[in-house]
C-alpha atoms as a PDB file:
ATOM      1  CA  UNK A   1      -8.370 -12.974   7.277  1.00  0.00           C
ATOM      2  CA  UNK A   2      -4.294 -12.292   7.461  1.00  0.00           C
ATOM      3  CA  UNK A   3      -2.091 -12.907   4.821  1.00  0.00           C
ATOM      4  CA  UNK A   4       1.459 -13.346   5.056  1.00  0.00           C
ATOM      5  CA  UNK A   5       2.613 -12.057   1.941  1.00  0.00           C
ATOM      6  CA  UNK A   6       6.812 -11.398   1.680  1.00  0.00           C
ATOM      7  CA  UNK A   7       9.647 -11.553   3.794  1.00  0.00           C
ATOM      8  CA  UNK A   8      10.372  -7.502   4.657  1.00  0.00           C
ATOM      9  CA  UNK A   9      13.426  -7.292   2.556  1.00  0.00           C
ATOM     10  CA  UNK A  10      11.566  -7.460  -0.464  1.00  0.00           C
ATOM     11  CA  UNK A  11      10.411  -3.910  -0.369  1.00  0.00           C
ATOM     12  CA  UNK A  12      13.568  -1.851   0.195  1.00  0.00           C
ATOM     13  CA  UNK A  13      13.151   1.135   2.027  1.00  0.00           C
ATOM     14  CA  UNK A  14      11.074   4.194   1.247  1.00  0.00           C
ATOM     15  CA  UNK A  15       9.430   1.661  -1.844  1.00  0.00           C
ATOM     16  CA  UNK A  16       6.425  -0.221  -2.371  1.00  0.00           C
ATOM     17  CA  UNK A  17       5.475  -3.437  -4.685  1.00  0.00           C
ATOM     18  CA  UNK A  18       2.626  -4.585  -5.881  1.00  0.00           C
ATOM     19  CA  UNK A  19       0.919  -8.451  -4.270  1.00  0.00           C
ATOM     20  CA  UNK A  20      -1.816 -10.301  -5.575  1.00  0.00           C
ATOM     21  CA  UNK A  21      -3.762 -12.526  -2.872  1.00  0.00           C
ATOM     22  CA  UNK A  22      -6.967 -14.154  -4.494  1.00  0.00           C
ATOM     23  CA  UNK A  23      -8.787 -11.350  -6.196  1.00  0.00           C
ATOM     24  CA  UNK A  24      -7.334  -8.741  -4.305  1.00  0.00           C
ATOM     25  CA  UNK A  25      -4.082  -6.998  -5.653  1.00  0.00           C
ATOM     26  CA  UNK A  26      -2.577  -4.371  -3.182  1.00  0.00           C
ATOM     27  CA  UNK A  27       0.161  -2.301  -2.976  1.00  0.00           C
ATOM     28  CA  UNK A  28       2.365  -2.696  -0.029  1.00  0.00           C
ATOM     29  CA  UNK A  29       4.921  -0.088   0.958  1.00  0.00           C
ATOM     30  CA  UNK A  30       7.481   0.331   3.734  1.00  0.00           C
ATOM     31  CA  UNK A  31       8.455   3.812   5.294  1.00  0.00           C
ATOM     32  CA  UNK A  32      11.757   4.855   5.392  1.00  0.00           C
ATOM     33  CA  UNK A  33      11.220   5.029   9.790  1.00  0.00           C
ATOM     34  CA  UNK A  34      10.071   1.246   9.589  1.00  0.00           C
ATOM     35  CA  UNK A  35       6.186   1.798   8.780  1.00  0.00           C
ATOM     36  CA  UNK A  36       4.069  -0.795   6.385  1.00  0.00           C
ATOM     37  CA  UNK A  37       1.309   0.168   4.486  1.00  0.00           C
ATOM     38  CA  UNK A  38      -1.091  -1.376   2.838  1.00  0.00           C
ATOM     39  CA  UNK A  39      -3.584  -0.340   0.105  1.00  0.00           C
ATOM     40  CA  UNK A  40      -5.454  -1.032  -3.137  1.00  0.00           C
ATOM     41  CA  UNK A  41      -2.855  -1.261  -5.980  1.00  0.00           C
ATOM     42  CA  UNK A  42      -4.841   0.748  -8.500  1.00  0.00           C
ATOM     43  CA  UNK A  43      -5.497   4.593  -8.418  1.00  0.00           C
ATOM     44  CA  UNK A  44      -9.234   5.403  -7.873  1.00  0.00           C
ATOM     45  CA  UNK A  45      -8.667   8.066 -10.213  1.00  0.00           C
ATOM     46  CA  UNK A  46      -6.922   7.445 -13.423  1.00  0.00           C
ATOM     47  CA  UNK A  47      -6.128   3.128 -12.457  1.00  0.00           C
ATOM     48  CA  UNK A  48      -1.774   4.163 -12.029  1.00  0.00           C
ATOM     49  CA  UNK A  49       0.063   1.902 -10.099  1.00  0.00           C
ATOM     50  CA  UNK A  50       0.538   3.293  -7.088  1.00  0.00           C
ATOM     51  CA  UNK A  51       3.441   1.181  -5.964  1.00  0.00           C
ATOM     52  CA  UNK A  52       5.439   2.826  -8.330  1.00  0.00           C
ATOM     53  CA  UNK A  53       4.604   6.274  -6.927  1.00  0.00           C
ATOM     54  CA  UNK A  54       6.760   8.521  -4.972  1.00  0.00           C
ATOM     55  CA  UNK A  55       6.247   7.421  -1.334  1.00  0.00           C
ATOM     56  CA  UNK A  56       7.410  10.029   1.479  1.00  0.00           C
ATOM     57  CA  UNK A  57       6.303  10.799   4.843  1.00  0.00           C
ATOM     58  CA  UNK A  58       3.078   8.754   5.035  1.00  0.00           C
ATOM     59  CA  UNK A  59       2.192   9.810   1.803  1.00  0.00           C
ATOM     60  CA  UNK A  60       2.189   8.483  -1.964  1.00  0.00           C
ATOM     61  CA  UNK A  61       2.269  10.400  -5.159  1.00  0.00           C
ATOM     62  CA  UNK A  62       0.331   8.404  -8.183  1.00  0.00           C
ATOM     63  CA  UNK A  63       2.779   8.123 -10.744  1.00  0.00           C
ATOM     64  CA  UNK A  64      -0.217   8.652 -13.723  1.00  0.00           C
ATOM     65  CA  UNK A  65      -0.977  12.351 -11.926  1.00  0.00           C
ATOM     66  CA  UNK A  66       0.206  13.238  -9.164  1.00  0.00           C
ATOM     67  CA  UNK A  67      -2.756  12.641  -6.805  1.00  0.00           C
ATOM     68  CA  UNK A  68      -1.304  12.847  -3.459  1.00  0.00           C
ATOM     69  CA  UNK A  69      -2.876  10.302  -1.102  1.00  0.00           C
ATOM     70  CA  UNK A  70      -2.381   9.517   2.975  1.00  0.00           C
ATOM     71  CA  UNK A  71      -1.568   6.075   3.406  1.00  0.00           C
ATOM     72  CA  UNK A  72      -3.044   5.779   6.760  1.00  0.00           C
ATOM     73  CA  UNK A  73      -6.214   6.441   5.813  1.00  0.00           C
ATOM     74  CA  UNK A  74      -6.216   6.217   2.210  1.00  0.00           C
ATOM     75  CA  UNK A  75      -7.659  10.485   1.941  1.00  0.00           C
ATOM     76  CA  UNK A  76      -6.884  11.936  -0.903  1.00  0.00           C
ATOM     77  CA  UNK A  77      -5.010  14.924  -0.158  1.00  0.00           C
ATOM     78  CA  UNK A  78      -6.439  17.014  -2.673  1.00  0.00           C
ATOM     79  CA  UNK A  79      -9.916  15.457  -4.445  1.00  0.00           C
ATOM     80  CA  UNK A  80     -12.401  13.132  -3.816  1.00  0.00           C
ATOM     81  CA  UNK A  81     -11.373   9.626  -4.641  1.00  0.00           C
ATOM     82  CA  UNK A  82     -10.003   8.077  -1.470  1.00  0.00           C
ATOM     83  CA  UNK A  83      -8.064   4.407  -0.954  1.00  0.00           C
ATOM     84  CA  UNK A  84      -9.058   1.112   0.303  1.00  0.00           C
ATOM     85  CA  UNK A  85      -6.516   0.710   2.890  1.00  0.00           C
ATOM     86  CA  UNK A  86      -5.596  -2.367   4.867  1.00  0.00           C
ATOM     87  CA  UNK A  87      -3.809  -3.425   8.171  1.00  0.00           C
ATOM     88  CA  UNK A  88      -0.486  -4.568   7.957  1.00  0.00           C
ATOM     89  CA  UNK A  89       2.260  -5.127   9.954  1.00  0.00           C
ATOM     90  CA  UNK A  90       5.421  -7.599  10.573  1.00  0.00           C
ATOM     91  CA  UNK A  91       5.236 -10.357  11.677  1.00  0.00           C
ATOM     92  CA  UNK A  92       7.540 -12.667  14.830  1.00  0.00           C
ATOM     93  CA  UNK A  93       9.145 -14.054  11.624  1.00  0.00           C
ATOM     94  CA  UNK A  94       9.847 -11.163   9.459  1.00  0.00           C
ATOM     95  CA  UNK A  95       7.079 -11.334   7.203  1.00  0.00           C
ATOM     96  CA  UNK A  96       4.657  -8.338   5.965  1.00  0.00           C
ATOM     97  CA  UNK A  97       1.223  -9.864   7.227  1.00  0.00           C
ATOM     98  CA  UNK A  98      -1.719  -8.037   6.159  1.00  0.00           C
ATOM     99  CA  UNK A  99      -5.179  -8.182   6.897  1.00  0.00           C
ATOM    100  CA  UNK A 100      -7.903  -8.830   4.187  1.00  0.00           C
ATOM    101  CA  UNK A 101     -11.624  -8.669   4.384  1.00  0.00           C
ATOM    102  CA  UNK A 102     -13.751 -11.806   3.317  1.00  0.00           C
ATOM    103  CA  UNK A 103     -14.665 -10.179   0.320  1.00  0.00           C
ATOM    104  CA  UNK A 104     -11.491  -8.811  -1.097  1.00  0.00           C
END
């Protein structure tokens, strides 16, 4: 199921901000070169918002302790606890659409 969730200009650049779409809240962030991603807004690890994290070449640093984590594929860099990640992109309109599973 997609979700159209913001307008893109309200994640500035190189940020991300936390959405919450039924029971699902995610953490959406746009790259500084244009990219969206999309992932689960908690940290498996120690529950920090990620959204708040340092976000920088695909990656995002959890602000809680420092967990580095691919945003692609939600890997944890260094560890064991990965991310749920989602699709998103932009929509005809301008809006950051992502895409949810049934059970999210």
């Amino acid at each position: 199921m997609e979700v159209t969730l913001a307008p893109l200009d309200a994640i500035p650049e190189g940020e991300g901000r936390t959405f919450r779409v039924g029971n699902a809240k995610l953490a959406v962030f746009r790259g500084r070169q244009g990219q969206l991603f999309a992932t689960q807004a908690d940290c498996p690890h120690r529950g920090g918002m990620l959204a708040d994290g340092l976000l920088g070449s695909g990656t995002v640093v959890c602000p809680l302790h420092a967990q580095k984590f691919d945003l692609a594929t939600g890997r944890a860099l260094s560890g064991e606890c990965n991310l749920k990640t989602y699709p998103a992109r932009l929509s005809a309109t301008g809006d950051i659409v992502v895409e949810l599973e049934l059970n999210d």
